[in-house]
N, C-alpha and C. Protein backbone atom coordinates (compact mmCIF):
# COMPACT_ATOMS: atom_id res chain seq x y z
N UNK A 1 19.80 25.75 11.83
CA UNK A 1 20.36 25.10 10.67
C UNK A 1 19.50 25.43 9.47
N UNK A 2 20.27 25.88 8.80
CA UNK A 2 19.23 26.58 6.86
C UNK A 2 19.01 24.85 6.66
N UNK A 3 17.69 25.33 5.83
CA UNK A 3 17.51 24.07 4.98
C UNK A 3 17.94 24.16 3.82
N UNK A 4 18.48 23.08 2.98
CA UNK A 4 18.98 22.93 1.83
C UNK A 4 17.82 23.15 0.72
N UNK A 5 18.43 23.59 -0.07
CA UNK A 5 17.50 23.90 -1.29
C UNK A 5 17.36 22.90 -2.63
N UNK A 6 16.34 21.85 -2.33
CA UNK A 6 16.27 20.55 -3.24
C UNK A 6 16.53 20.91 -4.52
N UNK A 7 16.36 22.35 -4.57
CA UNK A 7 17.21 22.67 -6.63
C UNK A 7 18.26 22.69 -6.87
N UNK A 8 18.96 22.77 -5.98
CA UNK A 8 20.17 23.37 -6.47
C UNK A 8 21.13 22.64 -6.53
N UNK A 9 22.07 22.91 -7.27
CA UNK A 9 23.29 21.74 -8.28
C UNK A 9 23.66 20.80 -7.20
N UNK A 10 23.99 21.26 -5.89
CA UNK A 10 24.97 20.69 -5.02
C UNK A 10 23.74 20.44 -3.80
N UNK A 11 23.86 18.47 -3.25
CA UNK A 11 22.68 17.72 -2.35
C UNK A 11 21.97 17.06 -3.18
N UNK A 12 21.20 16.78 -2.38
CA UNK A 12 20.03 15.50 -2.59
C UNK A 12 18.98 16.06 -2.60
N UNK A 13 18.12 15.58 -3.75
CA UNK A 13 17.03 16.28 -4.37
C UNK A 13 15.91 15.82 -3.32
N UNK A 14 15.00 16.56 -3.33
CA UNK A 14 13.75 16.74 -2.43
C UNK A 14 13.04 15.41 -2.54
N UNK A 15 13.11 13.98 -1.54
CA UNK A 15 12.32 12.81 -1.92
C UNK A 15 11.25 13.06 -2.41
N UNK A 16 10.31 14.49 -2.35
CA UNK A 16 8.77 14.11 -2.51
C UNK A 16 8.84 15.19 -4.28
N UNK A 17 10.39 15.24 -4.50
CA UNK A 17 9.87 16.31 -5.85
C UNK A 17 10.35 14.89 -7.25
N UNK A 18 11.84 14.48 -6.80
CA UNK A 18 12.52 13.36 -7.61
C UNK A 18 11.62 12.81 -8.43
N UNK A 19 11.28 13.22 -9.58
CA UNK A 19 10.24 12.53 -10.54
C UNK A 19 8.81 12.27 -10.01
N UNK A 20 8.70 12.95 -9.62
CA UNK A 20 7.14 13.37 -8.58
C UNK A 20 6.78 11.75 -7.77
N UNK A 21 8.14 11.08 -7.36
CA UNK A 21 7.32 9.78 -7.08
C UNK A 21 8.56 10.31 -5.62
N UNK A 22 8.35 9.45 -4.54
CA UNK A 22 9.16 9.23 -3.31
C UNK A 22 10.93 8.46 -4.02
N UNK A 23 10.94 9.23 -3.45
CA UNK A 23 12.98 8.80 -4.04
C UNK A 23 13.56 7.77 -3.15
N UNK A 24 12.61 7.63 -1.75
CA UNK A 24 12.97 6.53 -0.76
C UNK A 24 11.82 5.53 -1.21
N UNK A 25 12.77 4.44 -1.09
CA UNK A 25 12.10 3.00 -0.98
C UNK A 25 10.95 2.76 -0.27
N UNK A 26 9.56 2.69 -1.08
CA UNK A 26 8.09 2.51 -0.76
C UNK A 26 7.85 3.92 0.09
N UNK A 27 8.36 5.19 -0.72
CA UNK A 27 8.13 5.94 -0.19
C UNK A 27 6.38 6.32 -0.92
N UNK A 28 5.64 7.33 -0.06
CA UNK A 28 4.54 7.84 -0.64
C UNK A 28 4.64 8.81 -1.81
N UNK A 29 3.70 8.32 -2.77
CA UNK A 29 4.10 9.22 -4.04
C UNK A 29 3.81 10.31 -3.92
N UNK A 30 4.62 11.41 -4.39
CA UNK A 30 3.84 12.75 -4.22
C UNK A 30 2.69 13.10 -5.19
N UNK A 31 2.65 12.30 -6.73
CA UNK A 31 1.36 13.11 -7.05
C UNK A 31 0.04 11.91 -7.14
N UNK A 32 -0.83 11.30 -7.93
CA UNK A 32 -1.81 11.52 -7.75
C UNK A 32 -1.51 9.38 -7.41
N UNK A 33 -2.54 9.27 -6.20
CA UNK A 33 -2.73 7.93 -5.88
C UNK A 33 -2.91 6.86 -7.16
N UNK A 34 -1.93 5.75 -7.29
CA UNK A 34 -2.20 4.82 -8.04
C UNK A 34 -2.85 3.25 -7.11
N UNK A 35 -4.01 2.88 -6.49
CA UNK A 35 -4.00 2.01 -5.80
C UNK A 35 -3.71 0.21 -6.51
N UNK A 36 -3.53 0.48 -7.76
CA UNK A 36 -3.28 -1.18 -8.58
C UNK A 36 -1.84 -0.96 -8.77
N UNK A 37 -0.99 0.06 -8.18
CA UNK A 37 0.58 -0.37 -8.21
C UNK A 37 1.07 -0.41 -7.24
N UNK A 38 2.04 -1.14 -7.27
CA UNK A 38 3.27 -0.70 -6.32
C UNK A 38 3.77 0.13 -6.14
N UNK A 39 4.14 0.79 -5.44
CA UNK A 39 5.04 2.04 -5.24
C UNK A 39 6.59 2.01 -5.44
N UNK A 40 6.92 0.74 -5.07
CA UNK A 40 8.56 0.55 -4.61
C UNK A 40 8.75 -1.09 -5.95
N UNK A 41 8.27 -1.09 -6.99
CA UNK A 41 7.78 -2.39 -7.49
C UNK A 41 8.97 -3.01 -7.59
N UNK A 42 10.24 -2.42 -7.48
CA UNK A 42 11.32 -3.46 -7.55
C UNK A 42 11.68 -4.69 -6.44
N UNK A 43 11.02 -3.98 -4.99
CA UNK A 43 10.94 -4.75 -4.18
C UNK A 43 10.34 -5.96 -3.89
N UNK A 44 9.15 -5.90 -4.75
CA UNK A 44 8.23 -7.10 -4.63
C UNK A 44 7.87 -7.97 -5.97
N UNK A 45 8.70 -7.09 -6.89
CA UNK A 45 8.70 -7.78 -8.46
C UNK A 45 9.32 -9.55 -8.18
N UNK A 46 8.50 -10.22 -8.77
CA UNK A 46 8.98 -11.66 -8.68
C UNK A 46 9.14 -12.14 -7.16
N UNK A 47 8.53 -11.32 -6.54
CA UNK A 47 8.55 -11.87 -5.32
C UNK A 47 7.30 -12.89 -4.77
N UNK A 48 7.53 -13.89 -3.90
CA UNK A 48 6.55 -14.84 -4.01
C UNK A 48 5.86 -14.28 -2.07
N UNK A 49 5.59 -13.66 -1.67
CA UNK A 49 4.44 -12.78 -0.74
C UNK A 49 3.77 -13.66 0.01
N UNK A 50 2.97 -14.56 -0.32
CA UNK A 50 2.12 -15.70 0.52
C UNK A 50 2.75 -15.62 1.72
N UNK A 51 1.78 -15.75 2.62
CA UNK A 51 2.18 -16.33 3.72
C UNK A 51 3.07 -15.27 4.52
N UNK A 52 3.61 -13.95 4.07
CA UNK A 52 4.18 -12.66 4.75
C UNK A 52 3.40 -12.44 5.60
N UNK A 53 3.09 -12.06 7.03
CA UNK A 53 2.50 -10.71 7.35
C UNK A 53 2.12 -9.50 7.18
N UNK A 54 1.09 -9.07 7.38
CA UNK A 54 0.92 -7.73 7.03
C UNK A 54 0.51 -6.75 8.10
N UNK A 55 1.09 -6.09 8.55
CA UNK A 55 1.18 -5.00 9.22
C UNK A 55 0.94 -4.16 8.60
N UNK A 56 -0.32 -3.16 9.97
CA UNK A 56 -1.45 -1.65 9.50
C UNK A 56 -0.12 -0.80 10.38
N UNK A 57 -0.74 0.58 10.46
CA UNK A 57 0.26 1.54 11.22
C UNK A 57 -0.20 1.41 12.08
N UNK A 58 -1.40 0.29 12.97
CA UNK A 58 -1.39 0.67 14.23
C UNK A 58 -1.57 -1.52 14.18
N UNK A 59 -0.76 -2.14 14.07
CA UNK A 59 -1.34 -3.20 14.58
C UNK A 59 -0.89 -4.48 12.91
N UNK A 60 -1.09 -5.66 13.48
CA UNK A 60 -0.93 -6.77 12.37
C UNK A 60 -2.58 -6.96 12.12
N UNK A 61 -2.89 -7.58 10.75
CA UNK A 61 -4.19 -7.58 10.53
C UNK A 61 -4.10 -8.71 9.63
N UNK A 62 -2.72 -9.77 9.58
CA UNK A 62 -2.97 -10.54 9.18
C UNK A 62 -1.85 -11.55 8.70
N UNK A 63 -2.33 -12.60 7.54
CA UNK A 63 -1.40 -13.05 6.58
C UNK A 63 -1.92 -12.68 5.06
N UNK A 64 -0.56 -12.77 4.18
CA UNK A 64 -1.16 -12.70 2.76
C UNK A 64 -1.39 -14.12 2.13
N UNK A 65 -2.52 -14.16 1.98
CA UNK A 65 -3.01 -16.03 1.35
C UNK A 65 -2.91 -15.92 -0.34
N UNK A 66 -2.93 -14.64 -0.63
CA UNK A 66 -2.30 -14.59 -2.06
C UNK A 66 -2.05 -13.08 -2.51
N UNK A 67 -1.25 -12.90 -3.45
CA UNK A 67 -0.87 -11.48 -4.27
C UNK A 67 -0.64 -11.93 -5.50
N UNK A 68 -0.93 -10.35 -6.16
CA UNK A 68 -1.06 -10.22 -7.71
C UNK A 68 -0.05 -9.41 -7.93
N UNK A 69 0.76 -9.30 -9.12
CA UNK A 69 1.42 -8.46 -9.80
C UNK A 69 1.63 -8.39 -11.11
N UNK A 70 0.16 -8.01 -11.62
CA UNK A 70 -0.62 -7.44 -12.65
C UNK A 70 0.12 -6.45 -12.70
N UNK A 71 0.04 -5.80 -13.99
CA UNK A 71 0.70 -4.44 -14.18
C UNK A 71 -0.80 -3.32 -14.21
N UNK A 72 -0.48 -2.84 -13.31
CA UNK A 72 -1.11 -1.91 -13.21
C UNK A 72 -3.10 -2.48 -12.57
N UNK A 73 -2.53 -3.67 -11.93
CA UNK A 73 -3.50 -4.50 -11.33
C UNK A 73 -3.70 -4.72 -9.91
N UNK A 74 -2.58 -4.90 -9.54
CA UNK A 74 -1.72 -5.74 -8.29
C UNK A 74 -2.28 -5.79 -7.35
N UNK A 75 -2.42 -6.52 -5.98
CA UNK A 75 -3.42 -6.91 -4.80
C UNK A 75 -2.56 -7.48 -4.05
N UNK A 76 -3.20 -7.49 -2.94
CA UNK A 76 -3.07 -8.89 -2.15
C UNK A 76 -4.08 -9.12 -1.77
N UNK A 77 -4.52 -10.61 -1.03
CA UNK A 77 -5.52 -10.51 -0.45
C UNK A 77 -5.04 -11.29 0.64
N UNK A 78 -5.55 -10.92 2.04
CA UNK A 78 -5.25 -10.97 3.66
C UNK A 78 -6.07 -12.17 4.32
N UNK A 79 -5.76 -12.78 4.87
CA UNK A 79 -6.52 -13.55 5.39
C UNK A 79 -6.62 -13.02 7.20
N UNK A 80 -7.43 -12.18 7.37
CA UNK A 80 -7.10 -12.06 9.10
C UNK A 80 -7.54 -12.53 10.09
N UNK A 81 -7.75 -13.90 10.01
CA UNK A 81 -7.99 -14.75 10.89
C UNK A 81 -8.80 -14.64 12.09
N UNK A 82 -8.48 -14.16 13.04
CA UNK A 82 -9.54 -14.37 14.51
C UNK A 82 -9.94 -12.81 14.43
N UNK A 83 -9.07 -12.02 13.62
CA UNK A 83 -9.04 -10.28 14.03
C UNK A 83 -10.38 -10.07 13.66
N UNK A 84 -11.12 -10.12 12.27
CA UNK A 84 -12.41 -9.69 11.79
C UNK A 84 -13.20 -11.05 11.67
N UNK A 85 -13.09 -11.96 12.23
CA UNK A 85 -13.97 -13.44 11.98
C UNK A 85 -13.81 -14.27 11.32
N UNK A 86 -12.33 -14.02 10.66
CA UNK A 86 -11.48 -15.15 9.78
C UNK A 86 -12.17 -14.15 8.15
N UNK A 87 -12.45 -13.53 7.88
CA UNK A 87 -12.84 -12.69 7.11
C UNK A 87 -11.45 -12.39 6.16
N UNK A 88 -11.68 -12.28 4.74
CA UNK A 88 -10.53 -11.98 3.85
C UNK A 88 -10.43 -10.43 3.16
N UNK A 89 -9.76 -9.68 3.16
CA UNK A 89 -9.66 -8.42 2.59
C UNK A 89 -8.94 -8.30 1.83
N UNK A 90 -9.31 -7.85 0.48
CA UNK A 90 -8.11 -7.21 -0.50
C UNK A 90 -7.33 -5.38 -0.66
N UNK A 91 -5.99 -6.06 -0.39
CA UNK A 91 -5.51 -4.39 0.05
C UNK A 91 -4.90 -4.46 -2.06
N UNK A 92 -5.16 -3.18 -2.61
CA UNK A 92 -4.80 -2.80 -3.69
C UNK A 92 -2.91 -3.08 -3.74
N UNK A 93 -2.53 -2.61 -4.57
CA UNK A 93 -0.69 -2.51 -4.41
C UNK A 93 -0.59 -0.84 -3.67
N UNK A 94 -1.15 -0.40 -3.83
CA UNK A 94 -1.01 1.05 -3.98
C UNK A 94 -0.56 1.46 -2.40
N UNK A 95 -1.48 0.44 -1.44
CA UNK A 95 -1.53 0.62 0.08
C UNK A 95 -0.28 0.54 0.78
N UNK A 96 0.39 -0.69 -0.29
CA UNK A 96 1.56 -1.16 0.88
C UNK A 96 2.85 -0.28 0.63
N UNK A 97 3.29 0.32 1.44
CA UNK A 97 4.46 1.24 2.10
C UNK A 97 5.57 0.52 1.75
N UNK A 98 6.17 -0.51 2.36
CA UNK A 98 7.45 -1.06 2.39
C UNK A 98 7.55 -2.50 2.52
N UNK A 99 8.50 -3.62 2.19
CA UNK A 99 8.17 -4.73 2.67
C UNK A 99 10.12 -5.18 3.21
N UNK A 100 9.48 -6.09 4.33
CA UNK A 100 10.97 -6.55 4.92
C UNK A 100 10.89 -7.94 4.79
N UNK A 101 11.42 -8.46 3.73
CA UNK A 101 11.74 -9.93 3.49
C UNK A 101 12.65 -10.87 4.23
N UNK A 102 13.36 -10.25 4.62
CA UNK A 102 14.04 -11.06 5.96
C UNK A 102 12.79 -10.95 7.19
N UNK A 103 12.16 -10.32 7.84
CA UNK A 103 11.10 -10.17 8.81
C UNK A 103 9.82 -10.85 8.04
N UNK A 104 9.79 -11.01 6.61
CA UNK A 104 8.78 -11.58 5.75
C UNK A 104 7.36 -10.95 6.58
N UNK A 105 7.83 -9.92 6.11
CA UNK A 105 6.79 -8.94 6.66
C UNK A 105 6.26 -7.93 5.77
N UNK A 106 4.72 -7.47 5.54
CA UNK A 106 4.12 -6.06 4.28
C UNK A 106 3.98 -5.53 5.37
N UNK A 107 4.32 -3.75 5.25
CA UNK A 107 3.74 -3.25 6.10
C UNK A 107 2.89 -1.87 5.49
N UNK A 108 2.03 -1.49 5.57
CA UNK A 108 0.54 -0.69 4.50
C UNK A 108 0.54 0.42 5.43
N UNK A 109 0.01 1.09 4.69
CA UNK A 109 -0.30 2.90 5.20
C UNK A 109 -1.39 3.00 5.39
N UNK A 110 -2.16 2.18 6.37
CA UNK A 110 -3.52 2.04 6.36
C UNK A 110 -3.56 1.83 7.98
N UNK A 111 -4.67 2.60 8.55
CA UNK A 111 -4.86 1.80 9.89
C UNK A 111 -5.83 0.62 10.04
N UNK A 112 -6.12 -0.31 10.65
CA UNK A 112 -6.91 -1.33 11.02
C UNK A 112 -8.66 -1.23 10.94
N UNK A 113 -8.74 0.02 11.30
CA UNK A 113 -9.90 0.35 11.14
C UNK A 113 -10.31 0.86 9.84
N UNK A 114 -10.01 1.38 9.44
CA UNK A 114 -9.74 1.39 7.60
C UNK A 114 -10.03 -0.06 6.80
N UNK A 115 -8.72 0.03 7.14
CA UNK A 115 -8.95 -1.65 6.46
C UNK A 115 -10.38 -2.37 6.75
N UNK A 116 -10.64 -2.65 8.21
CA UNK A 116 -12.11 -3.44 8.45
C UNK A 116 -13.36 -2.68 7.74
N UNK A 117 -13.26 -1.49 7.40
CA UNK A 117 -14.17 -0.67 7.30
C UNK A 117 -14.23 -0.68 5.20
N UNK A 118 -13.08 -0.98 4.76
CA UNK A 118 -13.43 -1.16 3.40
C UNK A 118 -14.38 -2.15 2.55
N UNK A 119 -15.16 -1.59 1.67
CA UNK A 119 -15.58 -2.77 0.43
C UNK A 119 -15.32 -4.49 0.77
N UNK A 120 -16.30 -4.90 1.58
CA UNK A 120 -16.02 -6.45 1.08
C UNK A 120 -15.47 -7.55 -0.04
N UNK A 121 -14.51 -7.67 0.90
CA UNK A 121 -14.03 -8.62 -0.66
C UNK A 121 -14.62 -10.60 -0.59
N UNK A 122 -14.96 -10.71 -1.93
CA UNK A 122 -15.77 -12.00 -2.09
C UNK A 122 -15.04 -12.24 -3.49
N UNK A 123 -14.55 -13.08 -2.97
CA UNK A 123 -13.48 -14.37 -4.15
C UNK A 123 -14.12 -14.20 -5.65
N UNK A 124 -15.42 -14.63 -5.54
CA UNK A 124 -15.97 -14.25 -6.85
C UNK A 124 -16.58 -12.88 -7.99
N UNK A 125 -15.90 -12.10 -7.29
CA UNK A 125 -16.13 -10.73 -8.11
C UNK A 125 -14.68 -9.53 -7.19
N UNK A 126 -14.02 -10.29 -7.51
CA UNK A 126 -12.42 -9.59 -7.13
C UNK A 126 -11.55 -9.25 -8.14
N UNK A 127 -11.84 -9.79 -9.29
CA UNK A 127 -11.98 -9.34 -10.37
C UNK A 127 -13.18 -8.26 -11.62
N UNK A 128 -13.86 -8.36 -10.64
CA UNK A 128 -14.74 -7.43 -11.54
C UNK A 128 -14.45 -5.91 -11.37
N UNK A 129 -14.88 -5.43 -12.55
CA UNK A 129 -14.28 -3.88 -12.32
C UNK A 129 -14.83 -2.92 -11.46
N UNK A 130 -16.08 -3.41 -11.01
CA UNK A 130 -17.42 -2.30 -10.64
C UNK A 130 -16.57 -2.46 -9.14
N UNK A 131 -16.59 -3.37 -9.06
CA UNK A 131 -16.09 -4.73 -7.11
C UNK A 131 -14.31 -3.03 -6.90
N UNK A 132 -13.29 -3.31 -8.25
CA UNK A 132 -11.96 -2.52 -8.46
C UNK A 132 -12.37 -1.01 -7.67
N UNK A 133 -13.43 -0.37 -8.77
CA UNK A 133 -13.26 1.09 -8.68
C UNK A 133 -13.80 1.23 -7.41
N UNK A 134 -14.71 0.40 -7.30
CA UNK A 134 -15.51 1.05 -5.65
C UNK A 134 -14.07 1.06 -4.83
N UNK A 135 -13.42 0.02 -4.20
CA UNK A 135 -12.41 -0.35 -3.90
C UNK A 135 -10.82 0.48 -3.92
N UNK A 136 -10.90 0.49 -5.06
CA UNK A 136 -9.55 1.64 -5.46
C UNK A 136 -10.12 3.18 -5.20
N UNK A 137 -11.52 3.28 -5.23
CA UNK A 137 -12.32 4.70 -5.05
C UNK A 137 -11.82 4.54 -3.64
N UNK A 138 -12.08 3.52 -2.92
CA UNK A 138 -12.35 3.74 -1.08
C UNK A 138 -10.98 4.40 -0.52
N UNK A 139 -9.68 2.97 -1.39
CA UNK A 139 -8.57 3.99 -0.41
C UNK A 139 -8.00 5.16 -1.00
N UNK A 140 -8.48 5.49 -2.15
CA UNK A 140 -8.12 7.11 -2.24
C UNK A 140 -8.37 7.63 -1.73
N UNK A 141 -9.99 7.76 -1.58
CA UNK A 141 -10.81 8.75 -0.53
C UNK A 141 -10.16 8.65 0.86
N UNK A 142 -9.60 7.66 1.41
CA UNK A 142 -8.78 7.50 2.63
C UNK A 142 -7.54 8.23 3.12
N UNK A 143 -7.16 7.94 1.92
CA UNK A 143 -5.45 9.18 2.39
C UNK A 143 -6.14 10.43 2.50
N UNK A 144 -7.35 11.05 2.03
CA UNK A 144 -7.59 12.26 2.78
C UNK A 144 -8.16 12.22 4.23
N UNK A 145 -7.93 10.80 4.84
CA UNK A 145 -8.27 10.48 6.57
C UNK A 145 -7.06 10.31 6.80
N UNK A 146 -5.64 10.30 5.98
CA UNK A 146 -4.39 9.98 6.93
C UNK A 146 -3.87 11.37 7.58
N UNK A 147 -3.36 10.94 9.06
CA UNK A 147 -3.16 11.98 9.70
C UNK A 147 -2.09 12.71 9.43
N UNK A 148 -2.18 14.19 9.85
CA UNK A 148 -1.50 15.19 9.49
C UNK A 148 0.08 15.21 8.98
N UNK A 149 0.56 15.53 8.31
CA UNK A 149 2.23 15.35 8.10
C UNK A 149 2.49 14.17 7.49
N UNK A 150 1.35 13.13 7.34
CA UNK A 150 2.00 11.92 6.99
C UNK A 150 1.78 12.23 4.94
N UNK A 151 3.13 12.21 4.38
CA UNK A 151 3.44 12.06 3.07
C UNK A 151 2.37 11.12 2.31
N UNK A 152 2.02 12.10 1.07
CA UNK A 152 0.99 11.12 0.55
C UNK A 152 1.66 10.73 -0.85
């Protein structure tokens, strides 16, 4: 079977070319990592998140005890209970893939070990910028650990 040619007048344009962002819903952007946005922001705009699940690609790692939707800010932060010692982590917007509101479920492009392995997050400097870039530095540097074929 030929593959279709995402230029041309007639089909559906190439998800990873369509305005250089994923043309599917919380798809991965094709060009350069934004970790303080959303990807899919219509999905979670005005959406109230608490208390969702959050699902890694290999495993649940938690609940969300709160989210932001700052423009060009956005967070959540995880509460994962017995998994890392009741320990809280902030995943950027940038991480989370897709969300299923009927399943009231996030689910992130991150594996578990990733996640445990990022920047400590401490309530009182989760706002600071130095606390951001390290942070937004970490999961960039990460999608060059996501495995092969997987859309960035």
């Amino acid at each position: 079977m030929d593959r279709l040619d995402p230029h041309a007048a007639t089909g559906t344009p190439d998800p990873m070319r369509h305005g250089d962002q994923g043309a599917i819903a919380g798809g991965a952007p094709a060009g350069a990592f934004d970790p303080w946005s959303y990807r899919d922001r219509p999905s979670v705009a005005d959406a109230d998140l608490v208390g969702y699940h959050v699902e890694a690609t290999d495993g649940g790692i938690g609940k969300i005890d709160s989210a932001s939707h700052e423009v060009g800010g956005s967070y959540l932060v995880v509460d994962t209970g017995p998994w890392i010692f009741g320990r809280k982590v902030m995943l950027p917007a940038g991480t989370v893939n897709h969300v299923d509101h009927d399943a009231r479920t996030v689910y992130v492009d991150r594996e578990r070990d990733q996640i445990k392995a990022a920047p400590e997050y401490d309530e009182d400097s989760h706002s600071d910028p130095a606390f951001r870039d390290r942070l937004g530095g970490y999961y960039d540097e990460s999608y060059g650990n996501l495995p092969p074929g997987t859309a960035r």
